[in-house]
C-alpha atoms as a PDB file:
ATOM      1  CA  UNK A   1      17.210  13.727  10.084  1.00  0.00           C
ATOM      2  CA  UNK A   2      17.750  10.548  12.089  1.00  0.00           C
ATOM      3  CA  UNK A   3      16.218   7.399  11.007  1.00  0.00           C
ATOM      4  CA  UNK A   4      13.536   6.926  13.265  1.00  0.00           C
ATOM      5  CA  UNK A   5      12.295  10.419  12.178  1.00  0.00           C
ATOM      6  CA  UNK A   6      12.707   9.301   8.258  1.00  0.00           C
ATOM      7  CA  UNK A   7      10.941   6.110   9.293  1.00  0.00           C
ATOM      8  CA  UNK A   8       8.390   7.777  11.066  1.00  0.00           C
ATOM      9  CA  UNK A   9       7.268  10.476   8.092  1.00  0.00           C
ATOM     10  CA  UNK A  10       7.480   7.526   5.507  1.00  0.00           C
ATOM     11  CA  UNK A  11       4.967   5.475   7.698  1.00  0.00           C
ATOM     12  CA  UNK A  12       2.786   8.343   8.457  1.00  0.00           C
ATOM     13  CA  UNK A  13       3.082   9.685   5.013  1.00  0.00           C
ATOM     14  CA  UNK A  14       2.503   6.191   3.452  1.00  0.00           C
ATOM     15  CA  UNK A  15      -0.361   5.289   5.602  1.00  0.00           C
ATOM     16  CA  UNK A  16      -2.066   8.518   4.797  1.00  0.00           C
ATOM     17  CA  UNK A  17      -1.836   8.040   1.145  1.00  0.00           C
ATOM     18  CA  UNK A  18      -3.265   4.527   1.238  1.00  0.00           C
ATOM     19  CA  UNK A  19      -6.206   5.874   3.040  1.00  0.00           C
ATOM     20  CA  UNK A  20      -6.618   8.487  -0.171  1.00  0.00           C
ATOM     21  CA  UNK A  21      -6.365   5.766  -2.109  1.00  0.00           C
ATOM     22  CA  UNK A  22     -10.239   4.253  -1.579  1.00  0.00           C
ATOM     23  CA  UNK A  23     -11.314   7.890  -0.579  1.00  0.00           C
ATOM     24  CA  UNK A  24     -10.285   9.463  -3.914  1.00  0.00           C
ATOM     25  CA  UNK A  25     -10.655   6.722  -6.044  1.00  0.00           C
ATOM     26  CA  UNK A  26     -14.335   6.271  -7.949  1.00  0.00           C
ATOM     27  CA  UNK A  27     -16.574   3.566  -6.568  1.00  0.00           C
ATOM     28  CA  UNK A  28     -17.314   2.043  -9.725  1.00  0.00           C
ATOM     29  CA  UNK A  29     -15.167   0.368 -12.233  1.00  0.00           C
ATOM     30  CA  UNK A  30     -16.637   2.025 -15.336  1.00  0.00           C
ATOM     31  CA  UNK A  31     -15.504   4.440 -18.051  1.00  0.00           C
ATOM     32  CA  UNK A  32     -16.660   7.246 -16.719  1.00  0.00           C
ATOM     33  CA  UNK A  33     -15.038   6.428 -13.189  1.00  0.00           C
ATOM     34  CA  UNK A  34     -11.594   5.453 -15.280  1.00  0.00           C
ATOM     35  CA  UNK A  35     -11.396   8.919 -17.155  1.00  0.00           C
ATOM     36  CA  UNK A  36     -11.970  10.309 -14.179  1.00  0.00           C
ATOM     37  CA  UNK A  37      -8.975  12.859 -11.939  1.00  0.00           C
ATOM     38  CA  UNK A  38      -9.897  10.675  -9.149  1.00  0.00           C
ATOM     39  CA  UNK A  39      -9.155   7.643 -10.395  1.00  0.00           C
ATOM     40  CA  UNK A  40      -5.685   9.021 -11.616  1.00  0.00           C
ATOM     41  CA  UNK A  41      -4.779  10.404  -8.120  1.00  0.00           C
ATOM     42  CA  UNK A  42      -5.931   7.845  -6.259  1.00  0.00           C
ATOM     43  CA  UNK A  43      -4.247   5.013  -8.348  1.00  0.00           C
ATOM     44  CA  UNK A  44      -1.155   7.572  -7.847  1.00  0.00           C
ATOM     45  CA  UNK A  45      -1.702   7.412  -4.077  1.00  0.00           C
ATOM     46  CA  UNK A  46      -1.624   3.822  -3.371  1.00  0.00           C
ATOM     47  CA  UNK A  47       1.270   3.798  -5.349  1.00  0.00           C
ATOM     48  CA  UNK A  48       3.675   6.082  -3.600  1.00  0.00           C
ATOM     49  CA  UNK A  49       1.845   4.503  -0.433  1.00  0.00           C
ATOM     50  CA  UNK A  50       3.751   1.198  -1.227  1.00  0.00           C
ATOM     51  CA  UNK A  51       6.964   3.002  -2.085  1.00  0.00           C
ATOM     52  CA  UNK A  52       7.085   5.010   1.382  1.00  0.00           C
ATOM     53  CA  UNK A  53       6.345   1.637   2.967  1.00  0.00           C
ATOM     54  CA  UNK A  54       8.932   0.295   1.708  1.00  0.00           C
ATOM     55  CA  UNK A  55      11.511   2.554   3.053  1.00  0.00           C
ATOM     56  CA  UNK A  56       9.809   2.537   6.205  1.00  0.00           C
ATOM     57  CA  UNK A  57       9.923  -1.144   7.008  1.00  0.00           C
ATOM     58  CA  UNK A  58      13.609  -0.469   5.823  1.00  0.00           C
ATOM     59  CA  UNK A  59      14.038   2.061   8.230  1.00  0.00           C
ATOM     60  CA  UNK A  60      12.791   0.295  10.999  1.00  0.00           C
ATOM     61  CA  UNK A  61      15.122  -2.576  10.371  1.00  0.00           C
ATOM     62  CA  UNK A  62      17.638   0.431  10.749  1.00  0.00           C
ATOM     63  CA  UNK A  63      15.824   0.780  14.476  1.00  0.00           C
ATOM     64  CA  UNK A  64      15.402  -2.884  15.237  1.00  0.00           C
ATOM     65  CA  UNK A  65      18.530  -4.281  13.928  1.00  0.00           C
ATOM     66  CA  UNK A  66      17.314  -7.869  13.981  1.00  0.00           C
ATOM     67  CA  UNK A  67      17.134 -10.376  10.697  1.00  0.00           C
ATOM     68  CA  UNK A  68      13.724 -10.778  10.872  1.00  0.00           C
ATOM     69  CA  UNK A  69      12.784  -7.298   9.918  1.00  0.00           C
ATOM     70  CA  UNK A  70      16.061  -7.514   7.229  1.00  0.00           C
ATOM     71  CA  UNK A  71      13.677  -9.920   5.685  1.00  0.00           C
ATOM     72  CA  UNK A  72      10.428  -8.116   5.913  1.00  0.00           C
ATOM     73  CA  UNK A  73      12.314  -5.265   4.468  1.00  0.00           C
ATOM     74  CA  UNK A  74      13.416  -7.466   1.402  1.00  0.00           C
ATOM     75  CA  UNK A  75      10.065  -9.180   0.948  1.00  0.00           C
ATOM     76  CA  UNK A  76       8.640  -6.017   1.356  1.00  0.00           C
ATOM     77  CA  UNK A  77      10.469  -4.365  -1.468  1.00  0.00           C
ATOM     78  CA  UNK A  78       9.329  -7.421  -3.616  1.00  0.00           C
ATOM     79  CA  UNK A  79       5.948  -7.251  -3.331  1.00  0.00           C
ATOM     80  CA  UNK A  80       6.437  -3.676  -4.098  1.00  0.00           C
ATOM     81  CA  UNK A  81       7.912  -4.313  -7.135  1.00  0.00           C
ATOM     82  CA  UNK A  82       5.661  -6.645  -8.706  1.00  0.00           C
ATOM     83  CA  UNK A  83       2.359  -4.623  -7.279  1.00  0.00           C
ATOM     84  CA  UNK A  84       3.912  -1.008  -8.852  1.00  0.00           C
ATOM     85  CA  UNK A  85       3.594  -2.120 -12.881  1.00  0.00           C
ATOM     86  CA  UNK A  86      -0.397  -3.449 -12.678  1.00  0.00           C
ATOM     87  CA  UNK A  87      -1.395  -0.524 -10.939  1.00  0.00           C
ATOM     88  CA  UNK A  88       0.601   2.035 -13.011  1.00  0.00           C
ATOM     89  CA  UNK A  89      -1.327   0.576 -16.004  1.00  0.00           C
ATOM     90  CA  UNK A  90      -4.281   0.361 -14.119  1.00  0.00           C
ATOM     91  CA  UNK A  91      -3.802   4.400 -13.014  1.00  0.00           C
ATOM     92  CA  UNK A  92      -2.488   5.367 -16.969  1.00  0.00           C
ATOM     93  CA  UNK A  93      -3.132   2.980 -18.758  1.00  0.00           C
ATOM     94  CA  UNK A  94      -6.588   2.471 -18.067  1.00  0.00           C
ATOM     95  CA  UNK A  95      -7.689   5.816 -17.834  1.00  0.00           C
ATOM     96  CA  UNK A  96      -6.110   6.618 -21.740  1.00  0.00           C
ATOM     97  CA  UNK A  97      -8.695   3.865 -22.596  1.00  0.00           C
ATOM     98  CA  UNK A  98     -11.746   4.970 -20.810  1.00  0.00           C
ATOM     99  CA  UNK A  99     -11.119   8.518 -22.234  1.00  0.00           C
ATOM    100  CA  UNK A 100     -10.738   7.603 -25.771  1.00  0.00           C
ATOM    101  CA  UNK A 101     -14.297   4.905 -25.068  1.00  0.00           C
ATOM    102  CA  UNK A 102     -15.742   8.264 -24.239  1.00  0.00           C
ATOM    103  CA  UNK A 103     -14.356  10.683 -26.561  1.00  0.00           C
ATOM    104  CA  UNK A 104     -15.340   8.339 -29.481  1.00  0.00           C
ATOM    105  CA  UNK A 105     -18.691   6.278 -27.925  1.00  0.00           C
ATOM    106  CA  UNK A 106     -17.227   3.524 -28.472  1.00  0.00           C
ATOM    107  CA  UNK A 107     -17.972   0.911 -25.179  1.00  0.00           C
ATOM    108  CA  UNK A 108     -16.422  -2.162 -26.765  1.00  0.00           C
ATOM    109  CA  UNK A 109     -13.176  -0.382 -26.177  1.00  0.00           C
ATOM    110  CA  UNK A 110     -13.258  -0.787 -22.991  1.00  0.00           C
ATOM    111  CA  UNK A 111     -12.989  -4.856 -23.855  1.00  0.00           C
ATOM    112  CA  UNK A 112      -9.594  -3.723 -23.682  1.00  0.00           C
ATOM    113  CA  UNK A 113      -9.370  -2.784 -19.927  1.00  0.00           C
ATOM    114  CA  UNK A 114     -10.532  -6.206 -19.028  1.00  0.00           C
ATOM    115  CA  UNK A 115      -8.148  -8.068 -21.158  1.00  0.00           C
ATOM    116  CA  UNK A 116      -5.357  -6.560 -19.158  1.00  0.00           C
ATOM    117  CA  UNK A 117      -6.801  -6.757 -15.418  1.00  0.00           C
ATOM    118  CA  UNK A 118      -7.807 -10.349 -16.095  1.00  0.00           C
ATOM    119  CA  UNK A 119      -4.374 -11.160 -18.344  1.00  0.00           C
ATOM    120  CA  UNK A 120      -2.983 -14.168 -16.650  1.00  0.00           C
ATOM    121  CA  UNK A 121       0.729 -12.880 -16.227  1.00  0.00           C
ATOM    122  CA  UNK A 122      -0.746  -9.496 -15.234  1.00  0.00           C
ATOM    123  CA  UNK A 123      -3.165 -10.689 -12.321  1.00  0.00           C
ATOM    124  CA  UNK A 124      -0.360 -13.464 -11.099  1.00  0.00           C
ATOM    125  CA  UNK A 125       2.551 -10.249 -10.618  1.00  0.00           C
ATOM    126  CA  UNK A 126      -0.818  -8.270  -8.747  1.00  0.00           C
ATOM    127  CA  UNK A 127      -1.648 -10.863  -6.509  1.00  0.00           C
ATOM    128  CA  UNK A 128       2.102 -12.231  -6.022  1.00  0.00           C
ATOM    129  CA  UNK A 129       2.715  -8.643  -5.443  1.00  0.00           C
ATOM    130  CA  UNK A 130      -0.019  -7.557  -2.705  1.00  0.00           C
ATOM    131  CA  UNK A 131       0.086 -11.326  -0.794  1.00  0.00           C
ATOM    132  CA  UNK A 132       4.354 -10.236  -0.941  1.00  0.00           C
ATOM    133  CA  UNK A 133       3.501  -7.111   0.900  1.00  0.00           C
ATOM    134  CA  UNK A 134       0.966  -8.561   3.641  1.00  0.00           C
ATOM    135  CA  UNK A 135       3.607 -11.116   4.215  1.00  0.00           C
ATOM    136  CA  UNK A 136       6.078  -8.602   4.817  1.00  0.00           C
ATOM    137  CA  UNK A 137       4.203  -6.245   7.221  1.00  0.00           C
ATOM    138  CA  UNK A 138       3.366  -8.677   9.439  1.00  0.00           C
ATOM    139  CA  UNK A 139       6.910  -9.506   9.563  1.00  0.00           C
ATOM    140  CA  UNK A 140       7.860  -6.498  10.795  1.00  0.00           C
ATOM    141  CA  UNK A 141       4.899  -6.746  12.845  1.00  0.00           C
ATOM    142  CA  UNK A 142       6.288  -9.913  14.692  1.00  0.00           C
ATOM    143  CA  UNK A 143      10.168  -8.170  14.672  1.00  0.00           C
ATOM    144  CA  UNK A 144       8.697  -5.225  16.582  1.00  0.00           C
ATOM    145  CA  UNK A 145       6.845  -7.942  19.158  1.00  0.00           C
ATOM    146  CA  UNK A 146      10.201  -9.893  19.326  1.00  0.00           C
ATOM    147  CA  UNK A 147      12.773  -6.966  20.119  1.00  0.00           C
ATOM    148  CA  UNK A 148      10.145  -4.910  22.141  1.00  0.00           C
ATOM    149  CA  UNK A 149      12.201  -2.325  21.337  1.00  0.00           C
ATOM    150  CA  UNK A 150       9.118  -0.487  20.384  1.00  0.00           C
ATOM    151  CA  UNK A 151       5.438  -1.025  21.729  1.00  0.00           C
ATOM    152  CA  UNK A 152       4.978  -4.652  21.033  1.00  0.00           C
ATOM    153  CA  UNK A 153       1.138  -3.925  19.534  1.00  0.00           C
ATOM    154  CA  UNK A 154       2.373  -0.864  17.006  1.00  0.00           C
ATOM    155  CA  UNK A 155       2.872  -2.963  13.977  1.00  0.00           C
ATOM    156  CA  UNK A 156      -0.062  -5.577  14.736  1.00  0.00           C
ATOM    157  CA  UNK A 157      -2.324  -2.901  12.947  1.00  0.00           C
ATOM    158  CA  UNK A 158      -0.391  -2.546  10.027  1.00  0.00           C
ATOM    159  CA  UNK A 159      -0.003  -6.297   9.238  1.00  0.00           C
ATOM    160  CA  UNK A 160      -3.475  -6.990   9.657  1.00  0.00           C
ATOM    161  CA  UNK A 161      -4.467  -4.464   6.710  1.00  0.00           C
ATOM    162  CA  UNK A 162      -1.785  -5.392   4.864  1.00  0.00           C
ATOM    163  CA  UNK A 163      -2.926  -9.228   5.382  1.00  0.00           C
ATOM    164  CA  UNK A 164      -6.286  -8.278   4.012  1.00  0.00           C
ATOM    165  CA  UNK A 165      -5.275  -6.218   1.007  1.00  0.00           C
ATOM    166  CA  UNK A 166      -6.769  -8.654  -1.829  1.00  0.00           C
ATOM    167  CA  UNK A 167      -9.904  -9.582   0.504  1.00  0.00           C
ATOM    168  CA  UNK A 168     -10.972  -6.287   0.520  1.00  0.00           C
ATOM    169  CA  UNK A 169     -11.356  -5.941  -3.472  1.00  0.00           C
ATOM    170  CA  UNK A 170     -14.313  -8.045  -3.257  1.00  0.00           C
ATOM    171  CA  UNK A 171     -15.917  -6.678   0.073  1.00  0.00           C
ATOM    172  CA  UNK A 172     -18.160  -3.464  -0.442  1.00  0.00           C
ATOM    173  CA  UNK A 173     -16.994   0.274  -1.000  1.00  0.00           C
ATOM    174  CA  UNK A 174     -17.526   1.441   2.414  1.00  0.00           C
ATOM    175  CA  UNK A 175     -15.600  -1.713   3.193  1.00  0.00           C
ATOM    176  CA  UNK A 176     -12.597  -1.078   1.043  1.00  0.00           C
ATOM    177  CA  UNK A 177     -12.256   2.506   2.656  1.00  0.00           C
ATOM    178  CA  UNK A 178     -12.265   1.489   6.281  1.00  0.00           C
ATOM    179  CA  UNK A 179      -9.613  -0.997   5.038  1.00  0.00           C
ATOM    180  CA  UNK A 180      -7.577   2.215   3.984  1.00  0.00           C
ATOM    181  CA  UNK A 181      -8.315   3.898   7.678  1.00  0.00           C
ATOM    182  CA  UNK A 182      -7.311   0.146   9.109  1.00  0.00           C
ATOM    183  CA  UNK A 183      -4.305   0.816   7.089  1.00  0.00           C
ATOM    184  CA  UNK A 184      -3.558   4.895   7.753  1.00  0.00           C
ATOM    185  CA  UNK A 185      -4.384   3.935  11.375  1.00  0.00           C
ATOM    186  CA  UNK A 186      -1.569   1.024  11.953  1.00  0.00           C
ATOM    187  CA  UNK A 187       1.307   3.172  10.043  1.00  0.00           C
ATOM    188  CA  UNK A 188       0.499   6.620  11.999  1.00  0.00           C
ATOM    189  CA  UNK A 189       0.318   4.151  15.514  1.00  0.00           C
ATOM    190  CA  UNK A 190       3.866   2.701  14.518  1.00  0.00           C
ATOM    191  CA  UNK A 191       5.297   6.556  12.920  1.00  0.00           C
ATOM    192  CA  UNK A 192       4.170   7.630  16.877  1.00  0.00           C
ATOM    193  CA  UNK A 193       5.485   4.703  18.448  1.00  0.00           C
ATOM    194  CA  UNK A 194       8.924   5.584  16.642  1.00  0.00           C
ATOM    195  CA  UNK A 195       8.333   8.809  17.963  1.00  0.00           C
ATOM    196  CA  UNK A 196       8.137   8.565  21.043  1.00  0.00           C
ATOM    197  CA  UNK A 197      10.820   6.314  20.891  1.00  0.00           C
ATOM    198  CA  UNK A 198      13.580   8.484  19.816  1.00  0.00           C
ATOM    199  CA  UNK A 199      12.893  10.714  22.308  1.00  0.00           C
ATOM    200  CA  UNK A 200      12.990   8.554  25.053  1.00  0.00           C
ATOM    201  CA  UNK A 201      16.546   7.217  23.685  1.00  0.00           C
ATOM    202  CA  UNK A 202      15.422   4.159  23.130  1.00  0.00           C
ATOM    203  CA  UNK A 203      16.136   3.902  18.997  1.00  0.00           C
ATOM    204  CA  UNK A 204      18.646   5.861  19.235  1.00  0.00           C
END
């Protein structure tokens, strides 16, 4: 496969999976919503989410060819990287220790799971990590209006949810899922655009 294909799937894939991330995840923030499958899967979700867009902001430097989206490719990757280990503990961690409060009705175990969300080095990586990742979308968002290699409004979508990632933690559930379709919407707009690109010749 050619890279603006690869780019394209990991977009559309990783936009998908960030929508399942709000859909599939439980509402609440309880132990019965941590012990839950869906909290597991959709933990899991967002998490490959962030991988794929890594590669495809990578890939579409491949398309683009400019230094600017080098960079969002790099910063990108960083956020990434600091995001991934607080929300693998919040997807396996957290769920071990809302399944043993349960198992054992014990609630004061849970005292645990907010020691680690609110640790200090913990919630500095998370936020470093998600504010990385908005920075670096709407990089790429501004190298795709530069170049205009590719519809100059396909990655405007995408940066904007990326932009509001940590906002929409403290907005309301309905909120934080049309966040995730804000999200799904911008990659599958810039996967087309990439598209339709290839077949016109122009990323070729």
């Amino acid at each position: 496969m050619t890279a603006p294909r690869l780019t394209s799937a990991a977009f559309a894939l990783g936009g998908i999976l960030l929508f399942a991330y709000p859909v599939l995840r439980p509402s609440g923030d309880d132990a019965v919503a941590m012990a839950s499958t869906g909290w597991v899967t959709g933990h899991l979700a967002a998490m490959l989410g962030f991988v794929l867009l890594g590669l495809g902001v990578l890939g579409l430097h491949q398309v683009l060819g400019d230094r600017l989206s080098l960079r969002a490719a790099a910063v990108t990757w960083v956020g990434a990287g600091l995001t991934l280990p607080y929300y693998g503990a919040e997807d396996f961690g957290l769920h071990v220790i809302a399944a043993r409060s349960l198992a054992d009705g014990n609630p004061a175990l849970m005292e645990l799971a907010t020691q680690f969300r609110f640790h200090p080095v913990a919630i500095t990586m998370f936020a470093s990590g998600l504010a990385l990742l908005g920075v670096g979308a709407v990089m790429a968002a501004v190298a795709v209006w530069r170049t205009g290699t590719l519809p100059r409004q396909a990655g405007i979508v995408l940066g904007l949810g990326f932009a509001l990632f940590i906002p929409q933690f403290f907005s309301p559930y309905p909120v934080r899922i049309a966040h995730g379709a804000l999200i799904m919407i911008g990659a599958l707009w810039l996967a087309s655009s990439l598209v339709r690109a290839r077949r016109t010749g122009v990323a070729a």
